[in-house]
N, C-alpha and C. Protein backbone atom coordinates (compact mmCIF):
# COMPACT_ATOMS: atom_id res chain seq x y z
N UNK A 1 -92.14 22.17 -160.44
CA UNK A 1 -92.55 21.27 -159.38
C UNK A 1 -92.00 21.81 -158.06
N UNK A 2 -92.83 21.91 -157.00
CA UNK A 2 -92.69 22.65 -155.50
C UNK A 2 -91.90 21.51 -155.42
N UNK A 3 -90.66 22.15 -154.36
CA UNK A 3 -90.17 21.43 -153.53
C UNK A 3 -90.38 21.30 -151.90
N UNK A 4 -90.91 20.28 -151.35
CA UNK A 4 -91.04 20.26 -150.04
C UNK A 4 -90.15 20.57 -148.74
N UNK A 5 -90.66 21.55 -148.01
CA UNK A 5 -89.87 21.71 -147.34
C UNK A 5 -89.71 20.92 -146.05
N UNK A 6 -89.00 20.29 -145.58
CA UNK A 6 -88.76 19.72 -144.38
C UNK A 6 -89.66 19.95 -143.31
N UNK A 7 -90.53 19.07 -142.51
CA UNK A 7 -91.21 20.08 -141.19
C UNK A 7 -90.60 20.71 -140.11
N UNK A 8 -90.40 21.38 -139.63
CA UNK A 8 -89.79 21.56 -138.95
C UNK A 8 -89.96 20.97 -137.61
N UNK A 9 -88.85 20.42 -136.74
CA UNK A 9 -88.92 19.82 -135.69
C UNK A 9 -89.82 19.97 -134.63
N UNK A 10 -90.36 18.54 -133.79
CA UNK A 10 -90.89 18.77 -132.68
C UNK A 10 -90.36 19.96 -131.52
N UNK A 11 -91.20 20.77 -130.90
CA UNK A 11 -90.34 21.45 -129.54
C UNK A 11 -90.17 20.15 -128.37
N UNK A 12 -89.55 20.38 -127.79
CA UNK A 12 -89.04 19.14 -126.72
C UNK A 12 -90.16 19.78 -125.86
N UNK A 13 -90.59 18.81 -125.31
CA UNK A 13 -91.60 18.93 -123.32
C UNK A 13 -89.97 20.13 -122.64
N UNK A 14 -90.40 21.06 -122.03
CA UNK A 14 -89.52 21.45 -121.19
C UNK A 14 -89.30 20.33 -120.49
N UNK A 15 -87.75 20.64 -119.67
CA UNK A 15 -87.19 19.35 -118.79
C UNK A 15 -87.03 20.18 -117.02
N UNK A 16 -87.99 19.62 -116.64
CA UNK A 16 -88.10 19.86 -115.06
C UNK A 16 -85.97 19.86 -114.78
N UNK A 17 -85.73 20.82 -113.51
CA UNK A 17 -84.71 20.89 -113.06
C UNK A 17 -84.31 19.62 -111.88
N UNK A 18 -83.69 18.66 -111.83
CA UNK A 18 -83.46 18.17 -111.22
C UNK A 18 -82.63 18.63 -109.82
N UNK A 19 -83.42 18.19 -108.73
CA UNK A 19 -82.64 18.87 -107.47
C UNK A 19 -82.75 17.54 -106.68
N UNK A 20 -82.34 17.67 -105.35
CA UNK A 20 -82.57 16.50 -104.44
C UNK A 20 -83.60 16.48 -103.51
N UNK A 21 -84.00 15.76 -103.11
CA UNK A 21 -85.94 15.84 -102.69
C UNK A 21 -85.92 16.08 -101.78
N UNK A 22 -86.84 16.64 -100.93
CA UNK A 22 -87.27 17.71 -100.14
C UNK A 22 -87.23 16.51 -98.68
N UNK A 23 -86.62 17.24 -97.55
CA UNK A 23 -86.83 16.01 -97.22
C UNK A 23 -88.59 15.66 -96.35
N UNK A 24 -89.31 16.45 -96.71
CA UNK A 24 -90.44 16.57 -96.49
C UNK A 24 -91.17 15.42 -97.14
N UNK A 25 -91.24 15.19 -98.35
CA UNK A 25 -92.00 14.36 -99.15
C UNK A 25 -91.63 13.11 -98.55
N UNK A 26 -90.18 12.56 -98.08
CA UNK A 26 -89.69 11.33 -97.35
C UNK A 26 -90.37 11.34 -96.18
N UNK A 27 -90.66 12.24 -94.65
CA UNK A 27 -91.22 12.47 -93.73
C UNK A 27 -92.73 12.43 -94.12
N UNK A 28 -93.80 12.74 -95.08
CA UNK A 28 -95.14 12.33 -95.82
C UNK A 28 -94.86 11.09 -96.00
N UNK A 29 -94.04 10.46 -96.82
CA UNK A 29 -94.45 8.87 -97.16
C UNK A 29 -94.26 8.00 -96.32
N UNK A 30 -93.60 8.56 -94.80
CA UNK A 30 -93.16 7.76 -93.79
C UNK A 30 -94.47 7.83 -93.07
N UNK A 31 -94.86 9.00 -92.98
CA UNK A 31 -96.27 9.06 -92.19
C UNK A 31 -97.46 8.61 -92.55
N UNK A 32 -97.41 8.18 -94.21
CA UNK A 32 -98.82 7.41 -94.53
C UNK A 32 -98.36 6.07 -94.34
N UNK A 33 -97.08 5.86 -94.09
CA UNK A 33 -96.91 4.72 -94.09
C UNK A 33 -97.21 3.99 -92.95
N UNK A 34 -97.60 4.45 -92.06
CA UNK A 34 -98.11 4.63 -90.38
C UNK A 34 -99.29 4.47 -90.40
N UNK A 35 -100.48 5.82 -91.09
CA UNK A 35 -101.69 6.12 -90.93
C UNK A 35 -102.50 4.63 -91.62
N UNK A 36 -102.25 4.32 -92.74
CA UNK A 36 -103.05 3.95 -93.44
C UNK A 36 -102.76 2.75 -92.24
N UNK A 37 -101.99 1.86 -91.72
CA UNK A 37 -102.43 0.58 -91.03
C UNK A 37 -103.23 1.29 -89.40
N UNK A 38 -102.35 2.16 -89.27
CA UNK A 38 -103.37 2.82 -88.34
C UNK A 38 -104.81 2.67 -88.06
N UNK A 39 -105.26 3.50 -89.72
CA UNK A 39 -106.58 3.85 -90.10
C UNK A 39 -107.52 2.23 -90.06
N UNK A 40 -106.92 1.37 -90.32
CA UNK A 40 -107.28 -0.20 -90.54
C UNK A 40 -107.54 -0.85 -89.19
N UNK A 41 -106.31 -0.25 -88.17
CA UNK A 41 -106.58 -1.15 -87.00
C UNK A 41 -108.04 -0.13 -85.96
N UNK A 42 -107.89 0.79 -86.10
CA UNK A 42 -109.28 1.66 -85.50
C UNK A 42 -110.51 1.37 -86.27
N UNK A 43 -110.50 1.21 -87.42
CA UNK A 43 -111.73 0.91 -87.90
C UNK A 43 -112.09 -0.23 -87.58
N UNK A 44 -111.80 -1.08 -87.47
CA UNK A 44 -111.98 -2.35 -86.95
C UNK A 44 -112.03 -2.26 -85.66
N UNK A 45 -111.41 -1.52 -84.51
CA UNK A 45 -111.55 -1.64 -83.16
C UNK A 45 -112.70 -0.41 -83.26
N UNK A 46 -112.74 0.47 -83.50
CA UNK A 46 -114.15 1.45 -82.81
C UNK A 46 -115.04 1.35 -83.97
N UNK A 47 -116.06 1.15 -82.78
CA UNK A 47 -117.44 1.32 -83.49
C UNK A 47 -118.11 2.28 -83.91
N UNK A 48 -117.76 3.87 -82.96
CA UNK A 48 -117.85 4.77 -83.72
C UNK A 48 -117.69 4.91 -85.87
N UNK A 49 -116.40 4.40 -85.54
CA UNK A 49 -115.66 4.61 -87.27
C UNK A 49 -116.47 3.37 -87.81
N UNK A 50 -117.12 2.56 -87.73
CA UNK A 50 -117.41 1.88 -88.28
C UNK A 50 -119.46 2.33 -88.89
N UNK A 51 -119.37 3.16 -87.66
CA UNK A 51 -120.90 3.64 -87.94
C UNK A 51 -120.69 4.95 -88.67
N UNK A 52 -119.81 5.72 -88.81
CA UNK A 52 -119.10 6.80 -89.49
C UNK A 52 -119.76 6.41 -91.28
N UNK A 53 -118.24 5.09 -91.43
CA UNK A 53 -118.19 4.69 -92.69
C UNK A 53 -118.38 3.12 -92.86
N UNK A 54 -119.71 3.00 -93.08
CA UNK A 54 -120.01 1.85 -92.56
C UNK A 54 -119.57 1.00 -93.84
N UNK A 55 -119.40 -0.11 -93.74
CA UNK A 55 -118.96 -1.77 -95.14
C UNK A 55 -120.40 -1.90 -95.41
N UNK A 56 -119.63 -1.38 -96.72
CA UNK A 56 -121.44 -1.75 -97.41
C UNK A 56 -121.79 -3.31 -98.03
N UNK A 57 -120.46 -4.04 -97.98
CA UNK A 57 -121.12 -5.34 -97.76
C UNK A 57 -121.07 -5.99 -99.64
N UNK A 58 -121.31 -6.90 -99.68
CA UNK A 58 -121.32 -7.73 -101.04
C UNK A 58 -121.37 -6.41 -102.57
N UNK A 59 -122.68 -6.51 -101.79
CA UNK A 59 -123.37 -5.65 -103.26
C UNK A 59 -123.00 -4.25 -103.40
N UNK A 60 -122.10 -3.90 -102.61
CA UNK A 60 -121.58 -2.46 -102.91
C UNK A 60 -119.99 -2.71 -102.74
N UNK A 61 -119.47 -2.03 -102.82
CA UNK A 61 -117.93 -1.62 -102.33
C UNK A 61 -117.23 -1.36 -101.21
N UNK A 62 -116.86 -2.63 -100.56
CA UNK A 62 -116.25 -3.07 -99.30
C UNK A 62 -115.18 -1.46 -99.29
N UNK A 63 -115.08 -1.29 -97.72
CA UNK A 63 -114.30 -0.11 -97.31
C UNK A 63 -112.87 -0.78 -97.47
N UNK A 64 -112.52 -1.66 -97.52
CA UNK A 64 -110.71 -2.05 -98.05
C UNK A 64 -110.43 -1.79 -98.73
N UNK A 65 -111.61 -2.15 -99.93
CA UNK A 65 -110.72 -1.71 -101.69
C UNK A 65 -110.59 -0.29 -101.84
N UNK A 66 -110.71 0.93 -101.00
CA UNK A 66 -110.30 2.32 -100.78
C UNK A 66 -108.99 2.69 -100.04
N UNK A 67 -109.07 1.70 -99.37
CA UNK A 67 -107.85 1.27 -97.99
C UNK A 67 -106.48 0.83 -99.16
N UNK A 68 -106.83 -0.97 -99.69
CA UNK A 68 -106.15 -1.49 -100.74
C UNK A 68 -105.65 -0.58 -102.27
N UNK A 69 -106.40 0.22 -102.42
CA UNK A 69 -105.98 1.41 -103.61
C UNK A 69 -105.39 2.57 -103.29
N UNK A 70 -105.19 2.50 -101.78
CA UNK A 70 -104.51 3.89 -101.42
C UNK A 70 -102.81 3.26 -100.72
N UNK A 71 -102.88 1.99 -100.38
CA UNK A 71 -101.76 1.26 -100.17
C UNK A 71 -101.21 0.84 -101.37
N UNK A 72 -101.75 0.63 -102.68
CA UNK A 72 -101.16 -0.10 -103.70
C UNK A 72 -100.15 1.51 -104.41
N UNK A 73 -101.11 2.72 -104.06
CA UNK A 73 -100.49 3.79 -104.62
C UNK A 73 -99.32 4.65 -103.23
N UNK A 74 -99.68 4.30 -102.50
CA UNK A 74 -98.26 4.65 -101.51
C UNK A 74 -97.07 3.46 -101.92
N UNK A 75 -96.90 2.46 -102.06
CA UNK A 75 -96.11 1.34 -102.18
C UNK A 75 -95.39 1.89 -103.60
N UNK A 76 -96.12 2.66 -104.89
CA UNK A 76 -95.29 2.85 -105.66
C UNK A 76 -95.06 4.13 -105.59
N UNK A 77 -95.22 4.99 -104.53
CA UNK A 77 -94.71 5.92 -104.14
C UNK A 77 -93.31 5.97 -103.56
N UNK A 78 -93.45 5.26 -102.61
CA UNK A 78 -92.57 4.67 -101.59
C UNK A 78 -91.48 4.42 -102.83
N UNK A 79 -91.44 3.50 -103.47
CA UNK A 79 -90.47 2.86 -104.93
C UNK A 79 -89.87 4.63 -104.95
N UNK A 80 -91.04 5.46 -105.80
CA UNK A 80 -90.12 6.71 -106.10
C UNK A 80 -89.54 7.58 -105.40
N UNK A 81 -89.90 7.78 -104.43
CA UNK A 81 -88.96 8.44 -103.19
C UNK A 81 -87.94 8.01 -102.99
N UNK A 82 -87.63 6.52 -102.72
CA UNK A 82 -86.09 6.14 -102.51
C UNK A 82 -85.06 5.97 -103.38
N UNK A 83 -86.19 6.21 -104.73
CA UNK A 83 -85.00 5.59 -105.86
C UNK A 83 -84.57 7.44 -106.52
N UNK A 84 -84.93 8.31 -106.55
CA UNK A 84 -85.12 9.45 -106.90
C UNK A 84 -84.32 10.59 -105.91
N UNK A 85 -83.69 10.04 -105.16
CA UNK A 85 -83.21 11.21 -103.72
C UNK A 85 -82.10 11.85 -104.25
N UNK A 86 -81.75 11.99 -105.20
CA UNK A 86 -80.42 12.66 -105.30
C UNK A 86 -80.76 13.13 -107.05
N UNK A 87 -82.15 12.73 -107.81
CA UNK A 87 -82.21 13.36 -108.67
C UNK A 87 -84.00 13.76 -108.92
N UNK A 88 -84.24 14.42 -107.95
CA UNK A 88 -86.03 14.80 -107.91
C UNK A 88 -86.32 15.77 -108.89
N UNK A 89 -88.11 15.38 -109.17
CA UNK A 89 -88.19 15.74 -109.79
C UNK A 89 -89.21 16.92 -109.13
N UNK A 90 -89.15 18.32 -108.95
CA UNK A 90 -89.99 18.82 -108.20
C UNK A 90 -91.80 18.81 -108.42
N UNK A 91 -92.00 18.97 -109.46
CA UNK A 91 -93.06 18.57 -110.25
C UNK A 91 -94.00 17.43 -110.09
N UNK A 92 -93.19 16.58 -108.85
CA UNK A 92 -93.99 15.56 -108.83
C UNK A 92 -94.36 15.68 -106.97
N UNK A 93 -93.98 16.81 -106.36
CA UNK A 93 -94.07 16.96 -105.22
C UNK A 93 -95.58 16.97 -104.37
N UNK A 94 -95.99 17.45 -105.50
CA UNK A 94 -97.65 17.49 -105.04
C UNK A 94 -98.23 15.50 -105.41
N UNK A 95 -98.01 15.38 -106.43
CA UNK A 95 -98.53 14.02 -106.60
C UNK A 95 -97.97 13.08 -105.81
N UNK A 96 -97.41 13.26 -105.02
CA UNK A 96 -96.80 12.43 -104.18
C UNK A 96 -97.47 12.59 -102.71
N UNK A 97 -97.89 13.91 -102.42
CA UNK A 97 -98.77 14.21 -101.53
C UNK A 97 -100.53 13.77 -100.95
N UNK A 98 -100.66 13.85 -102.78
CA UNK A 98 -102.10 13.01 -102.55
C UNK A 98 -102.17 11.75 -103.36
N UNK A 99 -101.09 11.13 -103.45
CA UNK A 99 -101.16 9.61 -104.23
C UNK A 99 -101.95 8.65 -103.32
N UNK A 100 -101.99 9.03 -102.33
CA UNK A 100 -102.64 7.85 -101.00
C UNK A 100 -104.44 8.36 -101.74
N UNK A 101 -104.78 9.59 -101.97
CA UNK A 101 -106.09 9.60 -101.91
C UNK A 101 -106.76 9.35 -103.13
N UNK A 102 -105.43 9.35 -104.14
CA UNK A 102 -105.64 9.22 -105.89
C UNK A 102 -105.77 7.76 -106.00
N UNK A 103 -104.75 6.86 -105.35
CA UNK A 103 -105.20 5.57 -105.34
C UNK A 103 -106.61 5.06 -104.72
N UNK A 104 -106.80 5.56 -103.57
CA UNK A 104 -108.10 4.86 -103.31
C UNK A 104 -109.37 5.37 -104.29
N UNK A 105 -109.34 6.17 -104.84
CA UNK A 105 -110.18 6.94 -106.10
C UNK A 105 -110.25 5.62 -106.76
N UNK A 106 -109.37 5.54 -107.39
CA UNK A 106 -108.64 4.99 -108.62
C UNK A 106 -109.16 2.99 -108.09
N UNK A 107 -108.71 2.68 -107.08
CA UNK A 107 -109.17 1.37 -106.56
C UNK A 107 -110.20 1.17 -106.66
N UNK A 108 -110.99 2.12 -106.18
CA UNK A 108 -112.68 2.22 -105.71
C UNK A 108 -112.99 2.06 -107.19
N UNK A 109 -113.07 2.67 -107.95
CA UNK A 109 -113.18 2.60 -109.70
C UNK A 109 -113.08 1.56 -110.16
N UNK A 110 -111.99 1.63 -109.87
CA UNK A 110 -111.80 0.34 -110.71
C UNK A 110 -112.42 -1.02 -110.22
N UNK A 111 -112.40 -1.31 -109.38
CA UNK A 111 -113.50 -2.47 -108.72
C UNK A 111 -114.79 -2.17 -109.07
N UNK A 112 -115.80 -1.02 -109.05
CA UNK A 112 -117.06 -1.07 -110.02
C UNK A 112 -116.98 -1.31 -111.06
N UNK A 113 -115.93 -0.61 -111.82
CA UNK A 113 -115.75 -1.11 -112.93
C UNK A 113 -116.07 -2.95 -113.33
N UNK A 114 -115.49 -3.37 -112.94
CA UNK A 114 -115.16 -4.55 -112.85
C UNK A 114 -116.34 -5.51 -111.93
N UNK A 115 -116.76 -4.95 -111.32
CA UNK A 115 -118.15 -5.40 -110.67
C UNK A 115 -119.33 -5.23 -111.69
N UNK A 116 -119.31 -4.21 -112.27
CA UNK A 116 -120.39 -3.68 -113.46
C UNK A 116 -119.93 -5.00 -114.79
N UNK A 117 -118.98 -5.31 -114.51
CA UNK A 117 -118.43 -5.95 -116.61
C UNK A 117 -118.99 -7.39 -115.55
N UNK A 118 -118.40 -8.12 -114.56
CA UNK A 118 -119.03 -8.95 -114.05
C UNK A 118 -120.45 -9.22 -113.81
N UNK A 119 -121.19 -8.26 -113.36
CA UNK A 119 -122.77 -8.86 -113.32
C UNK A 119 -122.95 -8.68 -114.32
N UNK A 120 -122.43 -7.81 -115.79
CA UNK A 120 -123.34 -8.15 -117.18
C UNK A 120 -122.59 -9.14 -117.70
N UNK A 121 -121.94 -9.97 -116.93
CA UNK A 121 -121.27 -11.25 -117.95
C UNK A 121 -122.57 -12.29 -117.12
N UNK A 122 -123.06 -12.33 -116.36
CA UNK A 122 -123.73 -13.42 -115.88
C UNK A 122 -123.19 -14.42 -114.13
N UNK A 123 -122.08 -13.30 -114.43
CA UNK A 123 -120.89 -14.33 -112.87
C UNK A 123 -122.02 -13.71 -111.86
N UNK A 124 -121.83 -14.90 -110.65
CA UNK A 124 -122.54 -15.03 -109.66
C UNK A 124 -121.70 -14.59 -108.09
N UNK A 125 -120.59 -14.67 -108.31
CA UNK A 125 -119.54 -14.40 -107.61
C UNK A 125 -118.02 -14.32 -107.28
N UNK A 126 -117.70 -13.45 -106.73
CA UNK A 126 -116.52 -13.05 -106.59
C UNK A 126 -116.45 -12.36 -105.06
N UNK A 127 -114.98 -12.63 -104.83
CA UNK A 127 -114.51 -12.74 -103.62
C UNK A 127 -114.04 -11.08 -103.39
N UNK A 128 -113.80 -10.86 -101.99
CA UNK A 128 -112.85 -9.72 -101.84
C UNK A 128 -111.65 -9.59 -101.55
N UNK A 129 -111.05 -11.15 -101.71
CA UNK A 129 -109.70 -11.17 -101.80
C UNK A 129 -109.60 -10.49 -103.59
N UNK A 130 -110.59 -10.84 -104.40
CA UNK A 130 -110.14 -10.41 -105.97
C UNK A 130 -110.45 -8.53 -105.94
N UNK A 131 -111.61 -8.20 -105.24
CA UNK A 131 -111.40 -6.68 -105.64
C UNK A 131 -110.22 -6.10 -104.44
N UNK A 132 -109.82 -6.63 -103.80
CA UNK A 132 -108.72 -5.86 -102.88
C UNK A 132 -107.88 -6.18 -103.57
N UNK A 133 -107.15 -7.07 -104.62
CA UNK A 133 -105.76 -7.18 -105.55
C UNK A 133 -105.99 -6.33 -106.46
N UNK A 134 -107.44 -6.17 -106.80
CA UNK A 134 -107.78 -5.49 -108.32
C UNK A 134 -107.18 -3.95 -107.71
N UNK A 135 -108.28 -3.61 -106.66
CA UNK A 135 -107.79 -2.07 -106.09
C UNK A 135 -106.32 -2.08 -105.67
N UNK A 136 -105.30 -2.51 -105.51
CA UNK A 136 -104.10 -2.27 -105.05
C UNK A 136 -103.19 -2.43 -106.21
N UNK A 137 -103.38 -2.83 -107.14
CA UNK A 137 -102.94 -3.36 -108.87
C UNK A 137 -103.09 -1.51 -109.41
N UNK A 138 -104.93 -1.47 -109.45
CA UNK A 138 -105.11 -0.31 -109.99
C UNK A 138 -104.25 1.20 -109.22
N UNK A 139 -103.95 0.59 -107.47
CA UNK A 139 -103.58 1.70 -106.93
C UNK A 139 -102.09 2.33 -107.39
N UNK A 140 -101.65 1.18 -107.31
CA UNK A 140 -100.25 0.93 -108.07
C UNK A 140 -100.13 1.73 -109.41
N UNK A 141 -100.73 1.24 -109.94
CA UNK A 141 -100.48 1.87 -111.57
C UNK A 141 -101.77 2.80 -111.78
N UNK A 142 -101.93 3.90 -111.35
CA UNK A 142 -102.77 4.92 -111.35
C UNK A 142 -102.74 5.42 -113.02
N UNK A 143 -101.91 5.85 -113.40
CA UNK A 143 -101.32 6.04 -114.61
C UNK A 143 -102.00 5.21 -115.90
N UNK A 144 -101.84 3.57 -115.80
CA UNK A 144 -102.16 3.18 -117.04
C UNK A 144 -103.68 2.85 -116.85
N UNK A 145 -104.26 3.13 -115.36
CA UNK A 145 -105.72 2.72 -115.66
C UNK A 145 -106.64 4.13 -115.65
N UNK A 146 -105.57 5.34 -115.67
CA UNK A 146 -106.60 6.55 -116.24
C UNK A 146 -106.10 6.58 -117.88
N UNK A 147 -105.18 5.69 -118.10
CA UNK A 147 -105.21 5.74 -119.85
C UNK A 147 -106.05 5.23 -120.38
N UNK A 148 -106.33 3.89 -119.83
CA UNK A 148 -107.47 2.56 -119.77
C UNK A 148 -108.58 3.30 -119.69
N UNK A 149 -109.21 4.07 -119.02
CA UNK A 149 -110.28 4.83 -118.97
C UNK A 149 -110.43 6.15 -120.08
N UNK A 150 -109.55 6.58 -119.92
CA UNK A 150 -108.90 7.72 -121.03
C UNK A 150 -109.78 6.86 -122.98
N UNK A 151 -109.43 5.79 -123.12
CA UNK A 151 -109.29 4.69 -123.97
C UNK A 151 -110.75 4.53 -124.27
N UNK A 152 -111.26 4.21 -122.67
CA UNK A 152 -112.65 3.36 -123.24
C UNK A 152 -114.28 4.77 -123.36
N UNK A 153 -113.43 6.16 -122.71
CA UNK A 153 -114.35 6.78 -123.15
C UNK A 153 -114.20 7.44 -123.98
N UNK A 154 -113.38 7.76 -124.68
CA UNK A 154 -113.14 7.74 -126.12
C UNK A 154 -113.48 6.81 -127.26
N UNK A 155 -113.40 5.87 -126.76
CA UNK A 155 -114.59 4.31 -127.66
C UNK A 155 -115.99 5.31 -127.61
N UNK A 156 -116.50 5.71 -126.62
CA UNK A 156 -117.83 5.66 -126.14
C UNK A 156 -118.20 7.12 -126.85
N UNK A 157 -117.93 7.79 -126.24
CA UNK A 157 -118.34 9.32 -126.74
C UNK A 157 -117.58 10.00 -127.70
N UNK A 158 -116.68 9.14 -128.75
CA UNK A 158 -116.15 10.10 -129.91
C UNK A 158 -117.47 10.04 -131.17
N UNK A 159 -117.77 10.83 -131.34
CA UNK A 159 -118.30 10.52 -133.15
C UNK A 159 -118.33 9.69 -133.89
N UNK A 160 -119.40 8.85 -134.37
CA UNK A 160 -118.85 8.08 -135.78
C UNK A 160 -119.29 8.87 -136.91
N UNK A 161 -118.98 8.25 -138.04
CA UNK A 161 -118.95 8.63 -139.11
C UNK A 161 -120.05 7.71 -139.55
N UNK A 162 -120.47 7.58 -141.05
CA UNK A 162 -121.53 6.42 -141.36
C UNK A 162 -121.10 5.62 -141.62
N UNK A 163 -120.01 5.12 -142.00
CA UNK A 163 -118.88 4.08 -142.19
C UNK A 163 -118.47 3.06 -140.76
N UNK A 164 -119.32 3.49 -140.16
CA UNK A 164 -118.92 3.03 -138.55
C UNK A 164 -117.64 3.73 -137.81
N UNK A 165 -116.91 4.24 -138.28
CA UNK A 165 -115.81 4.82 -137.79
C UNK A 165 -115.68 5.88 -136.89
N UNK A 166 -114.69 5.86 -135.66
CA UNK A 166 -115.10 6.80 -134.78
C UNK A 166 -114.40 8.05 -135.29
N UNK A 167 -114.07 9.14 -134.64
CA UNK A 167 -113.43 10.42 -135.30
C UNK A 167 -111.97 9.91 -135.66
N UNK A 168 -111.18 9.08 -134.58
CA UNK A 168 -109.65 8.71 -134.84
C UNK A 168 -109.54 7.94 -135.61
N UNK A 169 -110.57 7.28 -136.59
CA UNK A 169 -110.22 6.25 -137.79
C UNK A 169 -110.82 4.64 -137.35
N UNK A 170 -110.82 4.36 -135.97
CA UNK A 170 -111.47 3.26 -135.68
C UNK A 170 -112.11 2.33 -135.81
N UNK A 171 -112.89 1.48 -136.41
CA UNK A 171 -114.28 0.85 -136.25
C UNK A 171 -114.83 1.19 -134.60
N UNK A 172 -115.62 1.23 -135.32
CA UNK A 172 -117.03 1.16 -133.72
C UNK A 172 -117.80 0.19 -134.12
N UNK A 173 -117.71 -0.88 -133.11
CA UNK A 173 -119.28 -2.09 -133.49
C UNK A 173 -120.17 -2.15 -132.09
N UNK A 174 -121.11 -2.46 -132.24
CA UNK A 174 -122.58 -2.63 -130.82
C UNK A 174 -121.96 -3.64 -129.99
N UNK A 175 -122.01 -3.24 -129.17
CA UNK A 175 -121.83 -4.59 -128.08
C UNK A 175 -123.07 -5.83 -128.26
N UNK A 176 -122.42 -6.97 -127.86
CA UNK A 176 -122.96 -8.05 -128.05
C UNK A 176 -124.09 -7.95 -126.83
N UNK A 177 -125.07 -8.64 -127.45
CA UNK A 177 -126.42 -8.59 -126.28
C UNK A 177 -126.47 -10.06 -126.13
């Protein structure tokens, strides 16, 4: 009778070098921290910027929830910069650079999202106080709503089997009509 041999251990993730943060990335989060109300009070005062990028109004995607998803992802930027100054992680130097433009991505998304699951539920309305919390929620946590997405297209485009099952073991059932 074989005897089994032990597996051998996971390799660890290499571990980024901890140094103290640049003071550049602090001077960036100070300056979006400027632009973005900036960017809010000109759009609203010139008409130019408003004919630029015009509010598309109810039925499309108000220009805030881009604004609101790029503030919800500076705000938890802002969190890691101050709490991190004496043990950075360099690796995160770039994502910290375009977190203002990853959130409004990520806001904007996620409010169709959520505009799309709403008109196929039958709702008649919703406010833009709800997609400007939704986009600044999603801006915030960039992370668990590309897992969330990560998640649901993997529902969608993995394989089933004839058993209904997707490739990871799952059930797959039809959406309700």
């Amino acid at each position: 009778m074989p005897v089994e041999q032990p597996a051998a251990p996971a390799r660890p993730h290499p571990v980024a070098k901890l140094e103290p943060r640049p003071g550049w990335i602090l001077w960036l989060v100070i300056g979006y921290l400027f632009l973005l109300p900036a960017l809010a009070i000109a759009y609203r005062h010139f008409t130019w910027m408003q004919q630029l990028i015009p509010d598309l109004g109810v039925d499309h995607v108000p220009i805030g929830v881009a604004w609101m998803g790029a503030l919800g992802a500076l705000t938890n930027s802002v969190n890691g910069v101050l709490r991190h100054g004496g043990s950075w992680n360099p690796d995160y130097n770039l994502w910290h650079a375009t977190r203002p433009a990853l959130g409004a991505i990520v806001g904007s998304v996620s409010v169709l999202m959520f505009a799309v699951l709403m008109s196929s539920s039958g709702a008649t309305s919703t406010t833009y106080t709800t997609f400007y919390v939704l986009a600044f929620v999603s801006g915030y946590r960039e992370q668990t709503f590309r897992e969330l997405i990560k998640r649901v297209t993997d529902m969608i485009l993995s394989p089933t089997d004839k058993a209904g099952k997707s490739g990871d073991g799952q059930s797959v059932t039809a959406p309700h009509k």
